[in-house]
N, C-alpha and C. Protein backbone atom coordinates (compact mmCIF):
# COMPACT_ATOMS: atom_id res chain seq x y z
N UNK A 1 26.18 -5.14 -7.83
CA UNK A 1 25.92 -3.72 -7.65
C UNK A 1 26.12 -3.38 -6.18
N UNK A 2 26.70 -2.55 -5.76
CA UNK A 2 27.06 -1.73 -4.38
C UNK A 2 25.71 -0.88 -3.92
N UNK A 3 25.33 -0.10 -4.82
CA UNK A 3 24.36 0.58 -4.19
C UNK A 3 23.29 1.55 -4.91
N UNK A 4 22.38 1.34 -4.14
CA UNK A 4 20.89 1.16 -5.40
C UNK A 4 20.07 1.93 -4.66
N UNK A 5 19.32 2.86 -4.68
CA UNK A 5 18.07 3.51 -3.78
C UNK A 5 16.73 3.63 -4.87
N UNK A 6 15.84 3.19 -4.22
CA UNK A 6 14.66 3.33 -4.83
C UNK A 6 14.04 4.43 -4.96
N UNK A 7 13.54 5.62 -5.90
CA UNK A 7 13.09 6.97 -6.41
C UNK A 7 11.68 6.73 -5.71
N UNK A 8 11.21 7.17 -4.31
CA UNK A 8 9.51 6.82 -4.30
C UNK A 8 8.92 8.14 -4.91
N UNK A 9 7.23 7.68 -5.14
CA UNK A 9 6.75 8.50 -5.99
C UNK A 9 6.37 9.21 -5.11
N UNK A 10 6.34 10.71 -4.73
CA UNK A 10 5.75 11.45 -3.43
C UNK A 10 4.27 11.96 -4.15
N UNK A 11 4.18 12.16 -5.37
CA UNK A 11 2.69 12.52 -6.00
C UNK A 11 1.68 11.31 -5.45
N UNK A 12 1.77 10.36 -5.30
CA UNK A 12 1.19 9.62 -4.91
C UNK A 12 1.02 9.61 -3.32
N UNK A 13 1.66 9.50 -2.89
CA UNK A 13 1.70 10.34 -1.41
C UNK A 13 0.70 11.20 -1.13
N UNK A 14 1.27 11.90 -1.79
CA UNK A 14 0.11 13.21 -1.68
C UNK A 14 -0.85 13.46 -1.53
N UNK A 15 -1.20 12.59 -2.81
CA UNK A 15 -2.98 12.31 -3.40
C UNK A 15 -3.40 11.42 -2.64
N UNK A 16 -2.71 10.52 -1.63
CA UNK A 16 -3.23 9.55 -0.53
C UNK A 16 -3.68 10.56 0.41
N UNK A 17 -2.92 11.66 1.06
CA UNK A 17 -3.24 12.00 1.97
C UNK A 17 -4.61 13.06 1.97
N UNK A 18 -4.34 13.52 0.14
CA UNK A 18 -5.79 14.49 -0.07
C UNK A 18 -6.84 13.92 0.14
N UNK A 19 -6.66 12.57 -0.23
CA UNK A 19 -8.05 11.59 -0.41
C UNK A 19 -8.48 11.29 1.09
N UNK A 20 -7.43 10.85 1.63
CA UNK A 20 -8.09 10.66 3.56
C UNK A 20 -8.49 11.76 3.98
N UNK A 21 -7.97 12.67 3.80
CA UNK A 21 -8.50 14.28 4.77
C UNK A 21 -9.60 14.24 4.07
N UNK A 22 -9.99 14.08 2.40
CA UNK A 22 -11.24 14.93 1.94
C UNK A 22 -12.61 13.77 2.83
N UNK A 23 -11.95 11.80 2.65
CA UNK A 23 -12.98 11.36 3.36
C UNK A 23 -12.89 11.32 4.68
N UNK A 24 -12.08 11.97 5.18
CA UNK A 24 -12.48 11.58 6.76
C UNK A 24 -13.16 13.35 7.24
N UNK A 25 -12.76 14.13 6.34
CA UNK A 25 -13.31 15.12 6.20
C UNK A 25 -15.24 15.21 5.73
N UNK A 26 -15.60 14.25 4.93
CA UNK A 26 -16.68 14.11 4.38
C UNK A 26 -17.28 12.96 5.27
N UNK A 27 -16.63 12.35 6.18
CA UNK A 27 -17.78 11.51 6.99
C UNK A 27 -17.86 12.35 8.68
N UNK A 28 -17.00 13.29 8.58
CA UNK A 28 -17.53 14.19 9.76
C UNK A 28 -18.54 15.04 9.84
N UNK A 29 -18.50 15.15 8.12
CA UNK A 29 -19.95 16.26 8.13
C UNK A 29 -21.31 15.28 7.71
N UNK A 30 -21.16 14.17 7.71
CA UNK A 30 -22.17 13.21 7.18
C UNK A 30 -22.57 12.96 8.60
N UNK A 31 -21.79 12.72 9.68
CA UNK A 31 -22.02 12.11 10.95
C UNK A 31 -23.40 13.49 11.49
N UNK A 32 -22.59 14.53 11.29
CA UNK A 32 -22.82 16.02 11.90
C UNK A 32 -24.18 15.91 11.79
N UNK A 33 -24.20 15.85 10.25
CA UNK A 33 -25.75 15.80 9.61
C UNK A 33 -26.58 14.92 9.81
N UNK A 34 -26.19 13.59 10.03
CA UNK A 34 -27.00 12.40 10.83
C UNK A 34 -27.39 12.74 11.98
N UNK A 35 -26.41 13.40 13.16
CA UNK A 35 -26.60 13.87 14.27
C UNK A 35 -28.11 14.69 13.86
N UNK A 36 -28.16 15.32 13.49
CA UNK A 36 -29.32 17.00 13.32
C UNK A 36 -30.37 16.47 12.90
N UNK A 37 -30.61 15.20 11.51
CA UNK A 37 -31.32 14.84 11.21
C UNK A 37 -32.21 13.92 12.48
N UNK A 38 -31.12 13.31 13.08
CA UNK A 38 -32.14 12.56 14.05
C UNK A 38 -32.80 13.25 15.41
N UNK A 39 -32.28 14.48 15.45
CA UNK A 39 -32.79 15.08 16.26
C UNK A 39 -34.07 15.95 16.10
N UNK A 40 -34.30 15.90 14.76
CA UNK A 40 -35.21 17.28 14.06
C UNK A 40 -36.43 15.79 13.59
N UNK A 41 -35.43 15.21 12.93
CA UNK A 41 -36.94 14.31 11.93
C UNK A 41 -37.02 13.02 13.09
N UNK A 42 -36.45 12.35 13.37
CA UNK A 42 -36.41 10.61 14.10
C UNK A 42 -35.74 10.38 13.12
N UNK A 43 -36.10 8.85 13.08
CA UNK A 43 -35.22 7.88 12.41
C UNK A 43 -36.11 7.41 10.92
N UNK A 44 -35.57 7.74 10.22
CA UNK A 44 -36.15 8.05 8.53
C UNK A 44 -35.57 6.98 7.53
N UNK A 45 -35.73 7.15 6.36
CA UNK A 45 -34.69 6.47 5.05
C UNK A 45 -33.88 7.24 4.95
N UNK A 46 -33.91 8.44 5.08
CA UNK A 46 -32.51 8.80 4.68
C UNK A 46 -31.80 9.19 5.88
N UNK A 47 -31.44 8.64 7.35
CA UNK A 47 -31.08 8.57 8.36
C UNK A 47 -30.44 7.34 7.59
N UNK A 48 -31.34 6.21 7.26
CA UNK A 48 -30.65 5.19 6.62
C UNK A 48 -29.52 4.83 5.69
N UNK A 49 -29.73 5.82 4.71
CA UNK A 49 -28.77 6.44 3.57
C UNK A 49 -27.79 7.27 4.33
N UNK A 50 -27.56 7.75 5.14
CA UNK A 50 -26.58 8.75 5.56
C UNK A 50 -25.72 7.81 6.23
N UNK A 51 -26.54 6.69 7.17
CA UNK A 51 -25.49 5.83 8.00
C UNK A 51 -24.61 4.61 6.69
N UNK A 52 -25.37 4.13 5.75
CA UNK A 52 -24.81 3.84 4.85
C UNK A 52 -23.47 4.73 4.44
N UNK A 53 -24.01 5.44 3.92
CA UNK A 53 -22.38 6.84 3.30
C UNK A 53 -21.89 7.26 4.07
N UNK A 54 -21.76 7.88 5.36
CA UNK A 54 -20.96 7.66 6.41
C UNK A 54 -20.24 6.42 6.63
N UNK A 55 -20.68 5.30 6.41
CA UNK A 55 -19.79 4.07 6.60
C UNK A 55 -18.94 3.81 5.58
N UNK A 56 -19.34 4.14 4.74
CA UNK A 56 -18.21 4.04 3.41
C UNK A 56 -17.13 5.14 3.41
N UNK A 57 -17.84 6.38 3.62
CA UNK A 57 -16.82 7.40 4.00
C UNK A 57 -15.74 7.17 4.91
N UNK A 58 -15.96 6.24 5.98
CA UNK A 58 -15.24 6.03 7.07
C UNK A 58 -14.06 5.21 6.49
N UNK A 59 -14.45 4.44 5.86
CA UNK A 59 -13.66 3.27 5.26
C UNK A 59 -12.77 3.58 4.49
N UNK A 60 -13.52 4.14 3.61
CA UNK A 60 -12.22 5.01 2.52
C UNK A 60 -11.30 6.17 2.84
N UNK A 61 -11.54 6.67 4.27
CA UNK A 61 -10.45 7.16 4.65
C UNK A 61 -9.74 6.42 5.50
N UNK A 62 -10.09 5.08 5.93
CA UNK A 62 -9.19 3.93 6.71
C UNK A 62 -8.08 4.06 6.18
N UNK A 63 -8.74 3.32 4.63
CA UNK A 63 -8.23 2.82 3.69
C UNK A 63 -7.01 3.50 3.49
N UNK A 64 -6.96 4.57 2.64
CA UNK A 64 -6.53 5.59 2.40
C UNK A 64 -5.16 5.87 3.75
N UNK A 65 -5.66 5.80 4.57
CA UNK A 65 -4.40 6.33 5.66
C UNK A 65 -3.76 5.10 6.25
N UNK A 66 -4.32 4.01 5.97
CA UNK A 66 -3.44 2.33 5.77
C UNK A 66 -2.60 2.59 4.52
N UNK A 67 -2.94 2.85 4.03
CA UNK A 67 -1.78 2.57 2.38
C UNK A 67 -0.46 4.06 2.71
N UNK A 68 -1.04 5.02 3.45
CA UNK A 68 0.08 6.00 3.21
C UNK A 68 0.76 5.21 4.40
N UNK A 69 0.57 4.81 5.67
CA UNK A 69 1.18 4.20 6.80
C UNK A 69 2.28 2.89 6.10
N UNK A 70 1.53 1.74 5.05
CA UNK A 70 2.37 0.93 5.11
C UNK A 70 3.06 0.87 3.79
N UNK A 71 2.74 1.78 2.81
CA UNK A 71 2.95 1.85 1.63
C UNK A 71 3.85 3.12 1.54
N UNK A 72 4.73 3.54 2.33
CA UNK A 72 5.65 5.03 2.23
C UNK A 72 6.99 4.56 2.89
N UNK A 73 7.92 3.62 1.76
CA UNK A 73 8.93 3.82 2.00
C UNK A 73 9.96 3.57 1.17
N UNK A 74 11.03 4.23 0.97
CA UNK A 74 12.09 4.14 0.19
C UNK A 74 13.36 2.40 0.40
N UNK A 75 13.36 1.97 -0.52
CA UNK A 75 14.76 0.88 -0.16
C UNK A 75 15.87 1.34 -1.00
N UNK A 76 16.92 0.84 0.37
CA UNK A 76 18.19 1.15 -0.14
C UNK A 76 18.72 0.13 -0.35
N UNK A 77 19.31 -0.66 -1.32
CA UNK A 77 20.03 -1.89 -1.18
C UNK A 77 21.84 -1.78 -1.74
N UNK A 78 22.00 -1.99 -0.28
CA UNK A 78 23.43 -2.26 -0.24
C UNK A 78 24.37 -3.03 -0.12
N UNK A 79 25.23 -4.05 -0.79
CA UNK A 79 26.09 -5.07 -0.90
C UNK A 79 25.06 -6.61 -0.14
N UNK A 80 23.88 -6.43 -0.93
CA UNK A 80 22.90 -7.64 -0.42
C UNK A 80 22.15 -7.32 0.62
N UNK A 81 21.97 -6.14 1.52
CA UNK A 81 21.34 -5.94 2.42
C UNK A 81 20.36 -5.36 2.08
N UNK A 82 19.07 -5.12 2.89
CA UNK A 82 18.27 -3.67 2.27
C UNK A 82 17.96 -2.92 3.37
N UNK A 83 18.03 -1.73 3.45
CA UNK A 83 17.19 -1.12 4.72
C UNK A 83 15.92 -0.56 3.87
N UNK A 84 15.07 -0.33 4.88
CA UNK A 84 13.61 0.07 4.24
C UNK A 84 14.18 1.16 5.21
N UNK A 85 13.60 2.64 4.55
CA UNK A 85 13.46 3.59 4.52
C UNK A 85 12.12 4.43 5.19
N UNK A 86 11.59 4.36 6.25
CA UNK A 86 10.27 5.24 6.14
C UNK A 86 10.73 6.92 5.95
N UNK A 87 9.55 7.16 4.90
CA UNK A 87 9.43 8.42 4.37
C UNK A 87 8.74 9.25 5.27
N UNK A 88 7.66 8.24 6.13
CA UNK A 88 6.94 10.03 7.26
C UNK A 88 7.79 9.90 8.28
N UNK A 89 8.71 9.00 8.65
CA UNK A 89 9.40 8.98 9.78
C UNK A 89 10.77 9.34 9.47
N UNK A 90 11.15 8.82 8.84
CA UNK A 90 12.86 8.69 8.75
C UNK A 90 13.75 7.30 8.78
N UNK A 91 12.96 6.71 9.77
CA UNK A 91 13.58 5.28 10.56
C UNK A 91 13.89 4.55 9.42
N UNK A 92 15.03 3.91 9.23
CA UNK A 92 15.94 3.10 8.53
C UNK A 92 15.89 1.57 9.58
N UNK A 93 15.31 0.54 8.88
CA UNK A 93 15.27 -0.57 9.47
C UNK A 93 16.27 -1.51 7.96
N UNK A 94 17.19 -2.39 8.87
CA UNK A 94 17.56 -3.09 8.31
C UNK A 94 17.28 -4.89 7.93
N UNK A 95 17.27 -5.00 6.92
CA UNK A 95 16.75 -6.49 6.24
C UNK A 95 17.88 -7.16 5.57
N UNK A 96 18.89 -7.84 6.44
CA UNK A 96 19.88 -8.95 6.10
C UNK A 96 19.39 -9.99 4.93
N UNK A 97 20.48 -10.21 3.82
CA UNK A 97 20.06 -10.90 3.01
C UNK A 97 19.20 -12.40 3.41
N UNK A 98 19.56 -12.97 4.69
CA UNK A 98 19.55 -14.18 5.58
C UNK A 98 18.57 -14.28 6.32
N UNK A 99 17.53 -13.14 6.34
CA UNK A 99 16.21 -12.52 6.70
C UNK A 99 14.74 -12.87 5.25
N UNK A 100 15.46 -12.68 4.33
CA UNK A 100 14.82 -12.63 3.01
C UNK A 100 14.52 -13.98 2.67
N UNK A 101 13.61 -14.53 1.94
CA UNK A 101 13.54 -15.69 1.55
C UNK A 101 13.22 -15.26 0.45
N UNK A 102 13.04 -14.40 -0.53
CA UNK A 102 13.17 -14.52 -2.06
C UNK A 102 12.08 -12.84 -2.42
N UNK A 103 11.81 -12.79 -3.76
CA UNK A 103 11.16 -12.35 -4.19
C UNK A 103 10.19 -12.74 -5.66
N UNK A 104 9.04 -12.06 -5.74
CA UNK A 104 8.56 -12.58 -7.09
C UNK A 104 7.80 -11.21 -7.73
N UNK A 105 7.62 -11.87 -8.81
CA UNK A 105 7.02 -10.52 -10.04
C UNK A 105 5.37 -10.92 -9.98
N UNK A 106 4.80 -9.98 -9.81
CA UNK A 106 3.29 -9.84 -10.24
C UNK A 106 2.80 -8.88 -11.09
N UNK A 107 1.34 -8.82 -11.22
CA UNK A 107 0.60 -7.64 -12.41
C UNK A 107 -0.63 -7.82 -11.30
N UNK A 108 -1.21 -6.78 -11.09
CA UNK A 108 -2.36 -6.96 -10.97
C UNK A 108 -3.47 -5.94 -11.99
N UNK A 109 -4.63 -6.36 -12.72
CA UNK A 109 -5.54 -5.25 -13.51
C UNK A 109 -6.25 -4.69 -12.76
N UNK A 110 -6.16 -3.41 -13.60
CA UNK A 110 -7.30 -2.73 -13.24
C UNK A 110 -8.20 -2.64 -14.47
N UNK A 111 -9.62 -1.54 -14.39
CA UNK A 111 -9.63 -1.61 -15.56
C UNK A 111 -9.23 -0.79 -16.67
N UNK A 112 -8.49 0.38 -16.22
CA UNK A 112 -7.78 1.05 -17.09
C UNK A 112 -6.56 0.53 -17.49
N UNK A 113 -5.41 0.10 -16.56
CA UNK A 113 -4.27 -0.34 -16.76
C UNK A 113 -3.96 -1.76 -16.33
N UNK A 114 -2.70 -2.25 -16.19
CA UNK A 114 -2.28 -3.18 -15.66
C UNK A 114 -1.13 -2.58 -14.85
N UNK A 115 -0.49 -2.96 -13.19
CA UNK A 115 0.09 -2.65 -12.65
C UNK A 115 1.34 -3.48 -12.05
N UNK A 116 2.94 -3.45 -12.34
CA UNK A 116 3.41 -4.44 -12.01
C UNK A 116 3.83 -4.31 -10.44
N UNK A 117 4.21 -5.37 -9.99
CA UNK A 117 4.38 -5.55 -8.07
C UNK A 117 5.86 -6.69 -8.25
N UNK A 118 6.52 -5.63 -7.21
CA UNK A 118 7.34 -7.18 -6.73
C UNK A 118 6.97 -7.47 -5.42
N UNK A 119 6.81 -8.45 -4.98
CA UNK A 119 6.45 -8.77 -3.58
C UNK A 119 8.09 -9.86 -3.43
N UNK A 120 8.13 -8.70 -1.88
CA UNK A 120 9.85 -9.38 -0.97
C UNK A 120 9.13 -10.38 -0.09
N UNK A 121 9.32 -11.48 -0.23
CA UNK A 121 9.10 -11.95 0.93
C UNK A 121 10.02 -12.93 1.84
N UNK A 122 9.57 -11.95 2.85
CA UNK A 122 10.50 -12.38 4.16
C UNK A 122 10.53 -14.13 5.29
N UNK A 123 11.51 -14.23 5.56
CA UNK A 123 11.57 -15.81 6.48
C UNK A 123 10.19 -16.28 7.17
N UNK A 124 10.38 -14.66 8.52
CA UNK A 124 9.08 -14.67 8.94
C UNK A 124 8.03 -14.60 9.04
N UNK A 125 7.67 -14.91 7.62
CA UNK A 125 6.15 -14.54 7.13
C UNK A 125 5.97 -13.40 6.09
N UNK A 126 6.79 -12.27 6.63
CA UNK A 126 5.95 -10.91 6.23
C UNK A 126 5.78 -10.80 5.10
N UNK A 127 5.83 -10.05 4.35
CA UNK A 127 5.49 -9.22 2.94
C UNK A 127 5.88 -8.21 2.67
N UNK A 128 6.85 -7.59 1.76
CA UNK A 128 6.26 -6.52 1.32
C UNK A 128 6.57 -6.09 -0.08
N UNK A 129 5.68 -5.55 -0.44
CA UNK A 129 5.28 -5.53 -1.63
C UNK A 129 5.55 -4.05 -2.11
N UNK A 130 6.10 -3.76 -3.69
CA UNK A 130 7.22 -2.56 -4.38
C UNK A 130 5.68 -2.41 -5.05
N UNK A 131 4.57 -1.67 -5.47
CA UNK A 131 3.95 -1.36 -6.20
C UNK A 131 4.41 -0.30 -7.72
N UNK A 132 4.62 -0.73 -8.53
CA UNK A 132 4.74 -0.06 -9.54
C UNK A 132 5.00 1.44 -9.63
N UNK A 133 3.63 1.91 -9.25
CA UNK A 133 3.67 3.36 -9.50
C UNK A 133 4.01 3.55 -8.13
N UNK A 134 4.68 3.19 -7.86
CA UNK A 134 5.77 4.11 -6.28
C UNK A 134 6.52 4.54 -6.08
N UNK A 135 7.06 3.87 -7.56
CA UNK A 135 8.85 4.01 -7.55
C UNK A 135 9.14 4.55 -8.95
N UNK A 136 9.56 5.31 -9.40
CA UNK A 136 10.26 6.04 -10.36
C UNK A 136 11.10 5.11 -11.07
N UNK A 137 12.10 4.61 -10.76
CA UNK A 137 12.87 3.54 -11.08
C UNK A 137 12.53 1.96 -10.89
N UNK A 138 11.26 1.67 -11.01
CA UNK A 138 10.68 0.46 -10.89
C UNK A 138 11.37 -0.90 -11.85
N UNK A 139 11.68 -0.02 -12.74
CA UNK A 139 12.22 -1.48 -13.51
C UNK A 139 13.36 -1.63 -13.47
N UNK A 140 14.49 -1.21 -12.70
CA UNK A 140 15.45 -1.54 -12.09
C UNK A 140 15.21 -2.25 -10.88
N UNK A 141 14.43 -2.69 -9.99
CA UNK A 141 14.57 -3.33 -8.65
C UNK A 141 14.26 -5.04 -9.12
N UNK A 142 14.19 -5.44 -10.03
CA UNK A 142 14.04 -6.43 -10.22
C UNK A 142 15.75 -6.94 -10.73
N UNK A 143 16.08 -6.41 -11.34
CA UNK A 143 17.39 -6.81 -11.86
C UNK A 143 18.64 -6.33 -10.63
N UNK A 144 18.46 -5.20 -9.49
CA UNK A 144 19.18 -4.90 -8.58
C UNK A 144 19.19 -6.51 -7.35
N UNK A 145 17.82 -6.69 -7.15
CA UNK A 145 17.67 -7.73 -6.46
C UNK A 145 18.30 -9.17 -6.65
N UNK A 146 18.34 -9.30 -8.56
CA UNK A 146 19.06 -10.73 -8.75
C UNK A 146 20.63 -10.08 -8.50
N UNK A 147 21.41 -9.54 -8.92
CA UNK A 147 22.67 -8.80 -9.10
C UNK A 147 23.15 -9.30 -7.51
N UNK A 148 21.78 -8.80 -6.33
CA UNK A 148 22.45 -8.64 -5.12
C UNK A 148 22.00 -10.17 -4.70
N UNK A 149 21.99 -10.92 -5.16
CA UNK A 149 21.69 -12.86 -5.12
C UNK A 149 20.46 -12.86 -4.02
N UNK A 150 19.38 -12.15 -4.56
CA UNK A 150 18.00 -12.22 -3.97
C UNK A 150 17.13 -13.36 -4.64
N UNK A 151 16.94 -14.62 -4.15
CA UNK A 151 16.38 -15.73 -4.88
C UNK A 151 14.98 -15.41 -5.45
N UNK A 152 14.80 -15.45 -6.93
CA UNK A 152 13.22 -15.46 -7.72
C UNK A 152 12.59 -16.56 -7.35
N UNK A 153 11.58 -15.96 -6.53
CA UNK A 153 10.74 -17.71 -6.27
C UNK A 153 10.28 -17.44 -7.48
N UNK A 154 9.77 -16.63 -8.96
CA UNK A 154 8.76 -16.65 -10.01
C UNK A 154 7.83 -15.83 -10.06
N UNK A 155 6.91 -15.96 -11.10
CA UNK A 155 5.61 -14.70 -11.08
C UNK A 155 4.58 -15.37 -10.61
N UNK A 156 3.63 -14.88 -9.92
CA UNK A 156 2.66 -14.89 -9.50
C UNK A 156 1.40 -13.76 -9.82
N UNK A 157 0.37 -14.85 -10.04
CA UNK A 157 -1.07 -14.06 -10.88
C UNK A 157 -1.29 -13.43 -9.71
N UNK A 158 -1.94 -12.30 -9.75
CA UNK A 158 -2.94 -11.24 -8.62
C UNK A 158 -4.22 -12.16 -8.66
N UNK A 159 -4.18 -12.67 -7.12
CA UNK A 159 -5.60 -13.58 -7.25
C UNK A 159 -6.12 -12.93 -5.05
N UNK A 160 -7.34 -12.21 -5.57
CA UNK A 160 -7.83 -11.43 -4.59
C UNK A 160 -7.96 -12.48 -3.88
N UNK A 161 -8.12 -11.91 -2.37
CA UNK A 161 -8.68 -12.82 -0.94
C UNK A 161 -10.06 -12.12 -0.80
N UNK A 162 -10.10 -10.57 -0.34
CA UNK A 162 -10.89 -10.42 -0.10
C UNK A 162 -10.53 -8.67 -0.91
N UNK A 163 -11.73 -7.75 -0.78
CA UNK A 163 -11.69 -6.30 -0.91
C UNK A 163 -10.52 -4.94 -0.79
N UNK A 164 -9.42 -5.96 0.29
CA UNK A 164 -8.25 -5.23 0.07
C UNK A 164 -6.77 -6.23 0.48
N UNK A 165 -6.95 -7.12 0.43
CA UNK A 165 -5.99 -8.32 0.54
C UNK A 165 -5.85 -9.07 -0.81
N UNK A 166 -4.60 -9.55 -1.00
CA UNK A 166 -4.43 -10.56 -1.93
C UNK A 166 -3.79 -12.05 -1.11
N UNK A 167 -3.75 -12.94 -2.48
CA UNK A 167 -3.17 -13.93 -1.90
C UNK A 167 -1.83 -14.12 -2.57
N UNK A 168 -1.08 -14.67 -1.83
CA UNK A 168 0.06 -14.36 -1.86
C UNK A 168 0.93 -16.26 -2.03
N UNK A 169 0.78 -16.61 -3.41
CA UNK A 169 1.64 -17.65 -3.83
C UNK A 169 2.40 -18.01 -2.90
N UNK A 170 3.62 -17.48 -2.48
CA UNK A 170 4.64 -18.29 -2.15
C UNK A 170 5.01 -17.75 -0.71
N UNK A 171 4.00 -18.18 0.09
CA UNK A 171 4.12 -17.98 1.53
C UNK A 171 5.12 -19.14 2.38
């Protein structure tokens, strides 16, 4: 195949970025309110409870604005090459077939669905990983990749590290 572009999902996008503004939006007014509370009452249980949910609030809009940062970009793959695409930027970086050391198929559950992943992984370590619902045309990048002689290291189970990391088989 000559040339292949990946469809990203921008609804998803979207709903990343609603979700960070609403929590980073909701731990500014949690902070606000911690602020007032400790000035009016001291230091209480629910000074306690607020610094709790404020911290989670904080997190989940980390979270949230990590995944739109490393999770927003289109691939183009052309005669074995790929450039990755960023979508908030523009920047086209290129990934020589000779850069690549293979790819593999995963699932990870949830408990509503099951989600499939290809994870690229690169010479130097890196990662990166096609999440399912990103791409419109998802079940074409698996068969574009063998076509363009991208080596299958195999599937690999979703086996967590920690809360937002996985581990990653074939490092």
């Amino acid at each position: 195949m000559d040339f292949f572009k990946t469809r990203f999902n921008y609804i998803i996008l979207i709903l990343r970025f609603i979700f960070s503004i609403f929590f980073a939006g909701l731990s500014f007014i949690m902070i606000y309110i911690l602020i007032e509370n400790l000035k009016s009452k001291g230091f209480s249980t629910e000074v306690i409870f607020a610094i709790i949910f404020s911290m989670i609030m904080i997190y989940l809009a980390y979270h949230f604005i990590v995944l739109i940062i490393k999770q927003s970009n289109n691939f183009i793959i052309d005669e074995g090459n790929i450039f990755i695409v960023s979508i908030l930027s523009g920047k086209k970086e290129l990934l020589k077939k000779t850069d690549i050391k293979g790819f593999s198929t995963s699932e990870y559950p949830l408990k509503i669905w099951t989600f499939k992943s290809i994870i690229l992984y690169l010479k130097n370590g890196g990662k990166l990983e096609l999440p399912q619902f990103l791409y419109f045309n998802f079940s074409k990048i698996e068969t574009i990749f063998i076509e363009n002689s991208i080596n299958k290291l195999g599937h690999e189970k979703h086996k967590w590290k920690s809360i937002t990391s996985r581990h990653y088989e074939f490092e």
